[in-house]
Each structure stands twice: as C-alpha cells, then as structure tokens.
N, C-alpha and C. Protein backbone atom coordinates (compact mmCIF):
# COMPACT_ATOMS: atom_id res chain seq x y z
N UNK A 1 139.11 85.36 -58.88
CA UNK A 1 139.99 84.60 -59.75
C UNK A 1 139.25 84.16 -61.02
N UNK A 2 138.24 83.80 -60.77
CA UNK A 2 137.27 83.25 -61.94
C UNK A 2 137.01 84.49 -62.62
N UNK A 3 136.87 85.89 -62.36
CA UNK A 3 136.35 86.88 -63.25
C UNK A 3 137.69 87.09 -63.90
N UNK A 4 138.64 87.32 -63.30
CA UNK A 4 139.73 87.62 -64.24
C UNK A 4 140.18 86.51 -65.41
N UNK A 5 140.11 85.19 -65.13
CA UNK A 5 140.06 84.29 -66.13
C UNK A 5 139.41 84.30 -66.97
N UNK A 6 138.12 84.91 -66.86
CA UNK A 6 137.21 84.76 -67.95
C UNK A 6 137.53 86.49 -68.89
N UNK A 7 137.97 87.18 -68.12
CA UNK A 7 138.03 88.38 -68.90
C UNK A 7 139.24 88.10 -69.61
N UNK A 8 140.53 87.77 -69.28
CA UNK A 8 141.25 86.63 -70.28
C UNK A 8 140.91 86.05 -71.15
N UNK A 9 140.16 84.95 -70.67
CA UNK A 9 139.36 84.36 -72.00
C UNK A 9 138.87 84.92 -73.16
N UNK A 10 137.98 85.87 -72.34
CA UNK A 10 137.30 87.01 -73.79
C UNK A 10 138.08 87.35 -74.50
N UNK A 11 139.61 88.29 -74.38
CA UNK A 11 140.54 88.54 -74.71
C UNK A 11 140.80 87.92 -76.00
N UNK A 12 141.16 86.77 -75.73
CA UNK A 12 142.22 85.86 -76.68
C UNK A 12 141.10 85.59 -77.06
N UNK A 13 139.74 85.35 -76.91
CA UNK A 13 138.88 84.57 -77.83
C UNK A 13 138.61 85.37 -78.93
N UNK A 14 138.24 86.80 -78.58
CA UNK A 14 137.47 88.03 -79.37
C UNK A 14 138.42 88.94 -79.81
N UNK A 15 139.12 89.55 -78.91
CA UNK A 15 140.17 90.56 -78.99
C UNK A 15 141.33 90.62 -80.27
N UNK A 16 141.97 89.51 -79.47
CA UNK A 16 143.47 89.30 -80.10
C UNK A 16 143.01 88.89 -81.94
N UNK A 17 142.37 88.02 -82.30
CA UNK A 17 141.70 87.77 -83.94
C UNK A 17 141.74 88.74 -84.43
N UNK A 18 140.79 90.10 -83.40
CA UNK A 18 140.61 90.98 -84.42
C UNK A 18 142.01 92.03 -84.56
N UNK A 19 142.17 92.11 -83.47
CA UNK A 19 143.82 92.80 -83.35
C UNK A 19 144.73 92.09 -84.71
N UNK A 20 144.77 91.12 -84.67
CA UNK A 20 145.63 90.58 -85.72
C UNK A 20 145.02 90.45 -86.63
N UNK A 21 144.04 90.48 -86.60
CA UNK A 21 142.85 90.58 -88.23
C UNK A 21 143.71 91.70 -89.09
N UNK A 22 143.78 93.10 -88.28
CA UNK A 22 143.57 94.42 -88.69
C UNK A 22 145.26 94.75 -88.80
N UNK A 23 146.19 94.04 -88.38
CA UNK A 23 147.23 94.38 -88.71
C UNK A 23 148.65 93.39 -89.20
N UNK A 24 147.57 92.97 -90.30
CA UNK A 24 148.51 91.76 -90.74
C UNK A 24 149.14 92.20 -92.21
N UNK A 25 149.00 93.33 -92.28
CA UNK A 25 149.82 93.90 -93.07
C UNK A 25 151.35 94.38 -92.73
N UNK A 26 151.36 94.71 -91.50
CA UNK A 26 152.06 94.82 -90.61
C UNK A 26 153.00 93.88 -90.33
N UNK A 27 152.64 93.04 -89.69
CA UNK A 27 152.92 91.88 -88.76
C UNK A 27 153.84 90.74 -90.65
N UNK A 28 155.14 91.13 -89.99
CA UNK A 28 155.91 90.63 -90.80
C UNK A 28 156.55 88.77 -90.37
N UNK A 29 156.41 88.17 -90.67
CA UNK A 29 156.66 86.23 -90.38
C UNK A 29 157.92 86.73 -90.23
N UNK A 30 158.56 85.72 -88.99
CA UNK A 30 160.05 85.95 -89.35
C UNK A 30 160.42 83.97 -89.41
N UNK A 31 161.56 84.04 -89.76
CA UNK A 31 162.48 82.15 -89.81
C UNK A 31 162.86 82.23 -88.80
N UNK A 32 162.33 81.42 -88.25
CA UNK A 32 163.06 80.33 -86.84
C UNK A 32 164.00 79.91 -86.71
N UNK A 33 164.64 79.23 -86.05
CA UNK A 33 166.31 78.56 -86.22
C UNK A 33 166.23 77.43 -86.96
N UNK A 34 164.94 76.79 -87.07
CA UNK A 34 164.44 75.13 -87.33
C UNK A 34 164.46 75.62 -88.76
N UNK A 35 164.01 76.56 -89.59
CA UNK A 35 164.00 76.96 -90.72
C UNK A 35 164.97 76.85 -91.55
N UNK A 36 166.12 77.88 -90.82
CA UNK A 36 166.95 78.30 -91.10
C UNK A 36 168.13 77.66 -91.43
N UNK A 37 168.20 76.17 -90.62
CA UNK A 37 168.69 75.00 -90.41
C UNK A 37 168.41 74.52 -91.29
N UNK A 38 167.14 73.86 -91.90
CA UNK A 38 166.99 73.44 -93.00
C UNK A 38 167.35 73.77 -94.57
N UNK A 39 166.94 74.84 -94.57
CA UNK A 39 167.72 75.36 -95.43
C UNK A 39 169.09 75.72 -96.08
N UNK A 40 169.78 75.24 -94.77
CA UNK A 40 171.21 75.48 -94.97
C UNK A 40 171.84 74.00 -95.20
N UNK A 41 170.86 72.37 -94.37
CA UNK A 41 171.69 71.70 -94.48
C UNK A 41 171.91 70.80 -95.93
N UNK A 42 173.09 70.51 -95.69
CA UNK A 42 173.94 69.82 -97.09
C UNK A 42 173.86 68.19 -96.66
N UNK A 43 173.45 67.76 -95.76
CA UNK A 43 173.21 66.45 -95.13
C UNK A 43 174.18 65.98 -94.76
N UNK A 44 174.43 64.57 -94.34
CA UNK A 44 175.45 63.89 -93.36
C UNK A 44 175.75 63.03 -94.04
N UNK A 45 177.40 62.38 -93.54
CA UNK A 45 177.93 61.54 -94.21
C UNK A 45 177.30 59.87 -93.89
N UNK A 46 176.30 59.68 -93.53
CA UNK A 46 175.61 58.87 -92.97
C UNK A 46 174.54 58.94 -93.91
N UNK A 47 173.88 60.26 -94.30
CA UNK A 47 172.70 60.05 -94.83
C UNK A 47 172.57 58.90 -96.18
N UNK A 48 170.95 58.59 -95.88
CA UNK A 48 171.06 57.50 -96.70
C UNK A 48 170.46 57.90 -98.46
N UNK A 49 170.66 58.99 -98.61
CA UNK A 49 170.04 59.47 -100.17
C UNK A 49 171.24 60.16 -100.47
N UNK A 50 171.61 59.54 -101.70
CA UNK A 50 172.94 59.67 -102.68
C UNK A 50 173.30 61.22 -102.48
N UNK A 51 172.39 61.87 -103.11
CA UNK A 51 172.50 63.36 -103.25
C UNK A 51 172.95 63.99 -102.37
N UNK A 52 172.10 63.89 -101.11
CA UNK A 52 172.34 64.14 -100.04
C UNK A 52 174.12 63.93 -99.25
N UNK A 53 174.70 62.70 -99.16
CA UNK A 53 175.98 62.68 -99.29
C UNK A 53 176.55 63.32 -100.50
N UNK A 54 176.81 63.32 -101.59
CA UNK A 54 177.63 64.43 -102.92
C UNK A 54 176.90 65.92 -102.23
N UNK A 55 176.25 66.20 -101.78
CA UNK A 55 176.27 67.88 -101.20
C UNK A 55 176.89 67.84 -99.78
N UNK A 56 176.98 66.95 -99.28
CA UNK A 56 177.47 66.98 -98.13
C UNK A 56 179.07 67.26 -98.57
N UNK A 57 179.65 65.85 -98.96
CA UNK A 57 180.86 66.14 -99.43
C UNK A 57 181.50 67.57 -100.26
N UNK A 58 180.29 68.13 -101.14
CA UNK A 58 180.87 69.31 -102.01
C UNK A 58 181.28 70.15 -100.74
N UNK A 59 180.33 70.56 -99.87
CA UNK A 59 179.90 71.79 -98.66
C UNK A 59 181.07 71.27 -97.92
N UNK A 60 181.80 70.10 -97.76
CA UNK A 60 182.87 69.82 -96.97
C UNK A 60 183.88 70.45 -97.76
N UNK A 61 183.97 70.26 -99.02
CA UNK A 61 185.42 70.34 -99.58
C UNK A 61 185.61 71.94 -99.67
N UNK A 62 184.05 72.35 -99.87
CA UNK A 62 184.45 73.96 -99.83
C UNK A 62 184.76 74.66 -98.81
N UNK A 63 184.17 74.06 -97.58
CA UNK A 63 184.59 74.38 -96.87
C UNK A 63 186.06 74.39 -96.22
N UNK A 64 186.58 73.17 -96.14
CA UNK A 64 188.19 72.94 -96.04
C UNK A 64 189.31 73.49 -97.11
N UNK A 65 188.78 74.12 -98.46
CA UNK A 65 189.75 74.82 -99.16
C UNK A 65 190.29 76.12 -98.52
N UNK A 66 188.74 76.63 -97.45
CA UNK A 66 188.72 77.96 -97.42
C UNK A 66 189.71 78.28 -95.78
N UNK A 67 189.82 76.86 -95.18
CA UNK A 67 190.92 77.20 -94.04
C UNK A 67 192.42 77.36 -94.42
C-alpha cells in the first residue's frame, strides 16, 4: 500500500507539471457555471448599488416585452 502511494506521489509531484508543462498550448481554460453567472448577472431588486438595480430593472423590462 505504501509503494503504490508513493509511486502516486511521484506522479503528481514530477509527472503531471511536466505533462502540463508541455501541453499547454493545447490545454484550452474553459468558464465554469460560477463564471458564466457572473457575467450574465444584471443584479437584484434588493441590491444595494444604484446601478445595479437600473440593470436589473432594464434586463426585467426586456425581458417581459419579449413574452
């Protein structure tokens, strides 16, 4: 059990760096949901920064023209 842990270990310690060293040209980032979320929100009618409510409200009204 202990040898296989440690050959694990080596792995991720040595291995995987260089693996991803060498193909990070490759290796494309993708957006998360947490991202993606942010980016989209227009804030709440609660929120406490002005702006934040007037985009909320715009993103409401456009939205309810379009039902």
């Amino acid at each position: 059990m202990v040898i296989i842990l440690t050959v694990i270990a080596i792995i991720f310690t040595f291995y995987a760096p260089y693996y991803l060293r060498n193909r990070k040209d490759k290796i494309k980032p993708t957006k998360n949901i947490f991202e993606e979320f942010v980016e989209n929100d227009h804030g709440y009618p609660w929120s406490t920064d002005e702006e934040r409510i007037s985009s909320y409200k715009k993103a409401l009204k456009k939205r309810t023209n379009f039902d």
